[in-house]
Protein backbone atom coordinates (compact mmCIF):
# COMPACT_ATOMS: atom_id res chain seq x y z
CA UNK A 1 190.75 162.53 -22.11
CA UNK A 2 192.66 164.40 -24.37
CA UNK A 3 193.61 167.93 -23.58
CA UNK A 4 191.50 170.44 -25.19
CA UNK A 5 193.39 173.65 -24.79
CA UNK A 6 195.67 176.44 -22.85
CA UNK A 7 194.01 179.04 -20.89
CA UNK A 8 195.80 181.85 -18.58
CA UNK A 9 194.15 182.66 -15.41
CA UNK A 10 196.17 186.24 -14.03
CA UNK A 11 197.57 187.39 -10.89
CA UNK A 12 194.86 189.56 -9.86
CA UNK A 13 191.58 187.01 -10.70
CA UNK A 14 192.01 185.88 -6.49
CA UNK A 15 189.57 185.48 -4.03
CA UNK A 16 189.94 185.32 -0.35
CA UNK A 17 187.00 183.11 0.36
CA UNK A 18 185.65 179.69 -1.02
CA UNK A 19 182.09 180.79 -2.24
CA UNK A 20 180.07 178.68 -4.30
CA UNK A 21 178.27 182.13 -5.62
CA UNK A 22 181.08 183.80 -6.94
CA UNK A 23 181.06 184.27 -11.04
CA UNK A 24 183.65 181.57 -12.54
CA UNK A 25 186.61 183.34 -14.01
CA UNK A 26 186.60 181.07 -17.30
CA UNK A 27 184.43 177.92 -18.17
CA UNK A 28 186.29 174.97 -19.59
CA UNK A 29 185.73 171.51 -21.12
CA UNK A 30 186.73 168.80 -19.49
CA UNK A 31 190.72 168.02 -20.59
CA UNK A 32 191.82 171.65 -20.61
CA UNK A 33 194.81 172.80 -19.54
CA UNK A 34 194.73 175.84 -17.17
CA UNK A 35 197.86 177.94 -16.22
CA UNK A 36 197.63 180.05 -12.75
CA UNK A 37 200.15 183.22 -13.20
CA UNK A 38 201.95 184.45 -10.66
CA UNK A 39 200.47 182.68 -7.40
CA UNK A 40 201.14 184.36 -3.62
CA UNK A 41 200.50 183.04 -0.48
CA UNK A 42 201.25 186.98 0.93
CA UNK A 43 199.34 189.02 -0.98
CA UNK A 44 202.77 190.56 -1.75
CA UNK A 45 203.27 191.24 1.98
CA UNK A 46 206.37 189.61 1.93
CA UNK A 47 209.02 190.32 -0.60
CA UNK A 48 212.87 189.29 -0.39
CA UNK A 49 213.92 192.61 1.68
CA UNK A 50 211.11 192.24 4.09
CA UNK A 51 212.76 191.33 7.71
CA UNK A 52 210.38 189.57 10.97
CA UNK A 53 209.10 193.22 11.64
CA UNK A 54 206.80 192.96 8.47
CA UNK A 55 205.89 189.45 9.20
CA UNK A 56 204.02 191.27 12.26
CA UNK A 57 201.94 194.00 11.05
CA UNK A 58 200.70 191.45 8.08
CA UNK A 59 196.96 191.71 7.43
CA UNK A 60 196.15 187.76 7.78
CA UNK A 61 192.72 188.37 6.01
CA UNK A 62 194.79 188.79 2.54
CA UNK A 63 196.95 185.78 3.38
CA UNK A 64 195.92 182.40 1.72
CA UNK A 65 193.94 184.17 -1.57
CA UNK A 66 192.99 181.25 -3.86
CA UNK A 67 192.95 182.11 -8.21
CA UNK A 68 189.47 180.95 -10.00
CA UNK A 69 187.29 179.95 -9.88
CA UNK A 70 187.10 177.84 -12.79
CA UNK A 71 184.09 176.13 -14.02
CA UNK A 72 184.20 172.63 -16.13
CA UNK A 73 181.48 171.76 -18.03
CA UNK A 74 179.79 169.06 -17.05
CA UNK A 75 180.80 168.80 -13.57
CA UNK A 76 177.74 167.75 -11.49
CA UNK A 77 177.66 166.98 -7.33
CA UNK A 78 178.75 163.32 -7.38
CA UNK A 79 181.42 163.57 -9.85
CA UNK A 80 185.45 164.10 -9.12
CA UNK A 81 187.63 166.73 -10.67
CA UNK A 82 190.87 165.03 -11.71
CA UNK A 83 193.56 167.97 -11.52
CA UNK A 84 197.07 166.98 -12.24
CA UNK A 85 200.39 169.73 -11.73
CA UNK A 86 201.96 170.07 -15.00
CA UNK A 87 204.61 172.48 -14.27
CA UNK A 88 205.78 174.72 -11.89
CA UNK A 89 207.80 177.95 -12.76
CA UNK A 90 209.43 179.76 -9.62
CA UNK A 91 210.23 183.14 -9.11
CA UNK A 92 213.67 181.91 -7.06
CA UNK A 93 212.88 183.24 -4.49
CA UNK A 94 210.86 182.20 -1.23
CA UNK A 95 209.82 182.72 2.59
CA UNK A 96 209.33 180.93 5.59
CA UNK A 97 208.01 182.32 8.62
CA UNK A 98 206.90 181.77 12.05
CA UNK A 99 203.66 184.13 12.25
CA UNK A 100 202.58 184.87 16.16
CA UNK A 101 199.33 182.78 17.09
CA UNK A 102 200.00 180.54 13.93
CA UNK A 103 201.81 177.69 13.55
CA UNK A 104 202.01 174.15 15.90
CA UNK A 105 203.88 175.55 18.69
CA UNK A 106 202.13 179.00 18.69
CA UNK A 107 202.03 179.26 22.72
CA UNK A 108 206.22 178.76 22.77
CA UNK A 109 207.07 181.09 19.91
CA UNK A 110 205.25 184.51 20.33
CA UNK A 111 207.50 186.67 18.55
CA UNK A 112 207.65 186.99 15.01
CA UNK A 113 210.41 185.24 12.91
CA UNK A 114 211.19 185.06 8.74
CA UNK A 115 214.03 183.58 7.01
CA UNK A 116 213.75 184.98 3.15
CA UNK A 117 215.56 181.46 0.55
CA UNK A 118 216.90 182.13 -2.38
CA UNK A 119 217.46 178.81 -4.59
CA UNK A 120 217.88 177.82 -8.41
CA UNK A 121 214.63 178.09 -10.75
CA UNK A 122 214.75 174.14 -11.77
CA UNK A 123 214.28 173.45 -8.50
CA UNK A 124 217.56 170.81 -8.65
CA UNK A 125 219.83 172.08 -6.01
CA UNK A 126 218.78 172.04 -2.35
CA UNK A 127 217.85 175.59 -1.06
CA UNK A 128 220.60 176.87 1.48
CA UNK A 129 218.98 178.38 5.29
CA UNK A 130 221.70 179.95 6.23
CA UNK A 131 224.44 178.19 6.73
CA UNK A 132 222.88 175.83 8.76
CA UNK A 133 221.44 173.37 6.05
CA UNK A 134 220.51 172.60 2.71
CA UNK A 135 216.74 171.67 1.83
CA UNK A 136 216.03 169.60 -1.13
CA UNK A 137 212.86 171.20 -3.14
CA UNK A 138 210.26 169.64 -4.19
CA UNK A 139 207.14 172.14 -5.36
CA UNK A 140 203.82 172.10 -4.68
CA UNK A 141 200.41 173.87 -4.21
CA UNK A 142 198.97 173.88 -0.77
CA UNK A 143 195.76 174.93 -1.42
CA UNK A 144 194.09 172.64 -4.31
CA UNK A 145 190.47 172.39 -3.85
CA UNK A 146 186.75 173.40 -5.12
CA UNK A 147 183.79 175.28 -4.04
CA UNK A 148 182.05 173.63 -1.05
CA UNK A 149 177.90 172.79 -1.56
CA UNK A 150 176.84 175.31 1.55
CA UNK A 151 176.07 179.41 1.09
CA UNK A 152 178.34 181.86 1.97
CA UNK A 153 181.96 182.80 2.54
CA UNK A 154 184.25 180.25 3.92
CA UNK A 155 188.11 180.77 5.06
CA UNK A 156 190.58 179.25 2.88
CA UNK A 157 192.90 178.29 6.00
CA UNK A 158 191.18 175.19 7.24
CA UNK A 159 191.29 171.90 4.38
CA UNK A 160 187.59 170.63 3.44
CA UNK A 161 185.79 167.76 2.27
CA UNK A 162 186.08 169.36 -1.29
CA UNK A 163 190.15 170.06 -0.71
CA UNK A 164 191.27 173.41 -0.02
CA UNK A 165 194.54 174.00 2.36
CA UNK A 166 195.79 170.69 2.51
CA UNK A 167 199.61 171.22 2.21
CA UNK A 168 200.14 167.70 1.21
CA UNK A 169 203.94 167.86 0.07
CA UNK A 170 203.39 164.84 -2.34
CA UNK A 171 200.45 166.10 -4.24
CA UNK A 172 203.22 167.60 -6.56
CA UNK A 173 204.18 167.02 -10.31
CA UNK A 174 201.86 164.10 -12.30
CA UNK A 175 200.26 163.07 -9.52
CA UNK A 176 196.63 162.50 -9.62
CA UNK A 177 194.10 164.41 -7.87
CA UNK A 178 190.65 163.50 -6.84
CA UNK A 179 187.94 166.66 -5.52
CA UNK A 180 184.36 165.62 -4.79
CA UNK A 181 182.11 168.40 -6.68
CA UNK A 182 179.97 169.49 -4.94
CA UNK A 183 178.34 172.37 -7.07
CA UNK A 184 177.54 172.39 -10.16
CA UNK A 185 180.61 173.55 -12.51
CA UNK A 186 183.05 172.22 -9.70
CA UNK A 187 184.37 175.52 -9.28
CA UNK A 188 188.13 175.08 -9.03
CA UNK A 189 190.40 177.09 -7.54
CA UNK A 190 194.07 176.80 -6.39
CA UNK A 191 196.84 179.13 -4.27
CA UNK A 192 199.94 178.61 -1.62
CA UNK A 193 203.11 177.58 -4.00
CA UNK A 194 205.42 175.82 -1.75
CA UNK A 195 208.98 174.80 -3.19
CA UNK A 196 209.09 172.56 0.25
CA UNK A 197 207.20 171.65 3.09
CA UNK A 198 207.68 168.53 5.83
CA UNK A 199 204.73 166.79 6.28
CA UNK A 200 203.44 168.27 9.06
CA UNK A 201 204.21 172.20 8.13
CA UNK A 202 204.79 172.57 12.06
CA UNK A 203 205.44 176.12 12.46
CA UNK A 204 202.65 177.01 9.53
CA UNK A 205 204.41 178.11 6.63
CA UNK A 206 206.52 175.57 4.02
CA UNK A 207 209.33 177.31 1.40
CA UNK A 208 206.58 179.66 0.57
CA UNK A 209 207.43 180.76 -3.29
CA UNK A 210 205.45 183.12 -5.57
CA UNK A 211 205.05 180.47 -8.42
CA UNK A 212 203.36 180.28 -11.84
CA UNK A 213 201.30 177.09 -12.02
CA UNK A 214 200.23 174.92 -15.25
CA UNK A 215 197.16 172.56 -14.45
CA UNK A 216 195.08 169.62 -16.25
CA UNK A 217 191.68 169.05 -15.19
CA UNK A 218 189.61 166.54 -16.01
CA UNK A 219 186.10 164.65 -15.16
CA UNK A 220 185.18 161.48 -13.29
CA UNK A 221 181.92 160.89 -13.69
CA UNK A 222 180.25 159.54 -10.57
CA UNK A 223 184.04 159.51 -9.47
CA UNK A 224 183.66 161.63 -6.25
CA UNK A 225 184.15 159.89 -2.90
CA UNK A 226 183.61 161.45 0.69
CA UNK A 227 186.89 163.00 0.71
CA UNK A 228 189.94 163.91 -1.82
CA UNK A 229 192.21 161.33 -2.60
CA UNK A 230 195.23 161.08 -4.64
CA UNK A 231 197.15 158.62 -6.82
CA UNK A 232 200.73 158.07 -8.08
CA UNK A 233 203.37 155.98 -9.33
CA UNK A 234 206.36 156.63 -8.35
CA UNK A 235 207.96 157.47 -5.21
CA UNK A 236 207.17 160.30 -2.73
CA UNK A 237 210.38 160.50 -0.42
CA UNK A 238 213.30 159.91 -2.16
CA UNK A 239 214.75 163.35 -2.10
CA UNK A 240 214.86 162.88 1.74
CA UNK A 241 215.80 159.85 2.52
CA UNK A 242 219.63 159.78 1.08
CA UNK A 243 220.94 159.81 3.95
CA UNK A 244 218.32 158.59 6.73
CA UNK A 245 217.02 160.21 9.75
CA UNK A 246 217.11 161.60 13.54
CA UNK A 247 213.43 160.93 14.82
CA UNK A 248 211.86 162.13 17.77
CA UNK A 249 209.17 160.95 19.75
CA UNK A 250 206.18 162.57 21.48
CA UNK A 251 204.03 159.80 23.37
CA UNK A 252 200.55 160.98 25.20
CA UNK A 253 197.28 160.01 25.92
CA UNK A 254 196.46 163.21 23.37
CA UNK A 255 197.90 163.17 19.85
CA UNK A 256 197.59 166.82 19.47
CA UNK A 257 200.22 167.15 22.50
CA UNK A 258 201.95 163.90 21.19
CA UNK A 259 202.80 165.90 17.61
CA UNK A 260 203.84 168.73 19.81
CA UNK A 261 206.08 167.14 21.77
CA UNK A 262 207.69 165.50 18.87
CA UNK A 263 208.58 168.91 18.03
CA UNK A 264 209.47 169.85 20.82
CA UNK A 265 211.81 167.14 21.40
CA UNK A 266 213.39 167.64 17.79
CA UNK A 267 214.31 171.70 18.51
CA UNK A 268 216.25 170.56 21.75
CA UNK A 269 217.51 167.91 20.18
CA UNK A 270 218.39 170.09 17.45
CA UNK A 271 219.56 173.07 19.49
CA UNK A 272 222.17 170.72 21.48
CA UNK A 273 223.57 168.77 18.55
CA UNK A 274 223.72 171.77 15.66
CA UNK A 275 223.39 174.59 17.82
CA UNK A 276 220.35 176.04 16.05
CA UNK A 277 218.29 178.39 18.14
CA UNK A 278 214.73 177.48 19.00
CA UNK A 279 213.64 179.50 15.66
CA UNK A 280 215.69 178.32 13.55
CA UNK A 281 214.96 174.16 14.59
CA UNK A 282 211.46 175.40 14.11
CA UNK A 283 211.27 176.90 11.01
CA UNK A 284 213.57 174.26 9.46
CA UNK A 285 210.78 171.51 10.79
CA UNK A 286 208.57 173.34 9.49
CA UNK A 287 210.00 172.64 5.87
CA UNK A 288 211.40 169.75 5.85
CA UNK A 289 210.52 167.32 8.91
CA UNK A 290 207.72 164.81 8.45
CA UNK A 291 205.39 164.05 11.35
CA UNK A 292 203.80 160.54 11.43
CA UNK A 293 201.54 158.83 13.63
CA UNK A 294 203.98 155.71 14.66
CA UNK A 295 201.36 154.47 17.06
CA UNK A 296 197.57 154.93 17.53
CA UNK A 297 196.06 151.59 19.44
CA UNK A 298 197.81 150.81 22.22
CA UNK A 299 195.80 152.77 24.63
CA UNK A 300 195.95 155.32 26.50
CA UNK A 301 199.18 156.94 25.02
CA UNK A 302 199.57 157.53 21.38
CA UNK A 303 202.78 157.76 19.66
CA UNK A 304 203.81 160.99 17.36
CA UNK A 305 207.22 161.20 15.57
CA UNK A 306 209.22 163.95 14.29
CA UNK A 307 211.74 162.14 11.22
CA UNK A 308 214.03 165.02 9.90
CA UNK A 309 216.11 163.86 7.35
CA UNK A 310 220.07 163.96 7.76
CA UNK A 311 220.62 165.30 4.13
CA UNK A 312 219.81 168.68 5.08
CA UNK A 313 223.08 168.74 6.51
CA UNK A 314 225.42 167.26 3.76
């Protein structure tokens, strides 16, 4: 469908909750073109002088706020709201931290850590952690996703039928979108810039950037399936893969322990052949490591790997 407009949604028209009774922001015809200003996964909490100290007396109820929600005309329960990323434009700088009780590996890390990235707007040149490595960007919203059908407030932490907090890295520029509506309207909302993230997001944060975000959404009639799903046409790695990988294994009869031990594995392996402390090998998983599922039917141990990519140390 051909796009119908520009409309400006601004920094302070958040929410912290999915809620299918809250008043839409803005109502828009199918087509439209919506742009998200100034998008923050912290509330402001964290800014570039903040050190791990402020990462600890954060108030997680404001973390995750979502902007909308947006209503398109004509959405029904049944349909699917096609939202495709148009553009990204980064503030340059970014966060990444491991936040006590959060995060993969919360029972071996429960201190506080945050490593504040600075990188180029165009998002071209890999951002620099330290002098340890260089991450290629790639941005991205975590949180993409629409009112859910039942009353009430809702966290926007967990991912949902309807999307939410999915932090799928490759869900990024032109790719196609698919949310089931499930209230009338659709109610779209989005939050949680990332300007990189591993598949996986191990320790619980990506590159976490304050971002402005332009978005086209569209209508499938009839279109909406049990879950989100997402389509594109190019290729999702290549970024990463330059210069191949070091992968480590977890295998367990449990693939929650299997993906931590994958990690596990990767942060010694890390700590003996770079010299990275625990943290650091954490964090840097965190944002650029991909964890797959490399074996699921050979019963009773599953297999879980850890592939970081060797780039991030050119």
């Amino acid at each position: 469908m051909a796009n119908l407009g520009y409309r400006t949604i601004h920094a302070e028209q958040k929410q912290q909750q999915w809620d299918n009774s809250v008043e839409p922001i803005m109502r828009v015809e199918p087509g439209t073109t919506v742009k998200f200003e100034d998008i923050d996964a912290s509330s402001g909490q964290i800014e570039p002088s903040s050190t791990a100290d402020d990462v600890r007396a954060m108030d997680l109820s404001l973390i995750n706020p979502v902007s909308g929600p947006v209503y398109v005309e004509g959405a029904k329960p049944g349909d699917a709201l096609k939202v495709v990323m148009r553009e990204f434009v980064s503030s340059g700088w970014a966060w990444t931290a491991i936040v006590p009780g959060f995060g993969l590996l919360a029972e071996d890390f429960p201190d506080p850590g945050l490593h504040i990235w600075r990188y180029d707007t165009d998002f071209r040149s890999p951002a620099a952690f330290g002098g340890m490595a260089r991450v290629p960007l790639k941005p991205f919203c975590g949180t993409v996703g629409l009112a859910p059908a039942a009353p009430g407030q809702h966290s926007t932490i967990p991912p949902r039928r309807v999307g939410g907090n999915m932090d799928i890295r490759d869900v990024s520029l032109d790719v196609e979108l698919y949310l089931p509506v499930e209230v009338e309207g659709a109610l779209f909302s989005l939050g949680d810039t990332h300007a990189a993230q591993g598949d996986g997001e191990v320790c619980g944060t990506a590159i976490e950037s304050p971002m402005s975000v332009t978005v086209e959404l569209d209508l499938v009639k009839d279109g909406g399936g049990r879950t989100p799903r997402f389509a594109t046409d190019r290729p999702v790695s290549r970024h990463l893969d330059a210069k191949g990988y070091d992968v480590t294994m977890g295998i367990e009869p449990d693939l929650m322990e299997a993906a931590k031990n994958a990690v596990r594995n990767m942060i010694d392996f890390l700590g003996k052949t770079r010299n990275m402390s625990a943290e650091d090998a954490y964090m840097l998983c965190s944002v650029c490591a991909d964890m797959r599922i490399s074996e699921i039917v050979d019963q009773p141990n599953w297999i879980v790997s850890c592939y970081l990519p060797r780039v991030v140390f050119d």
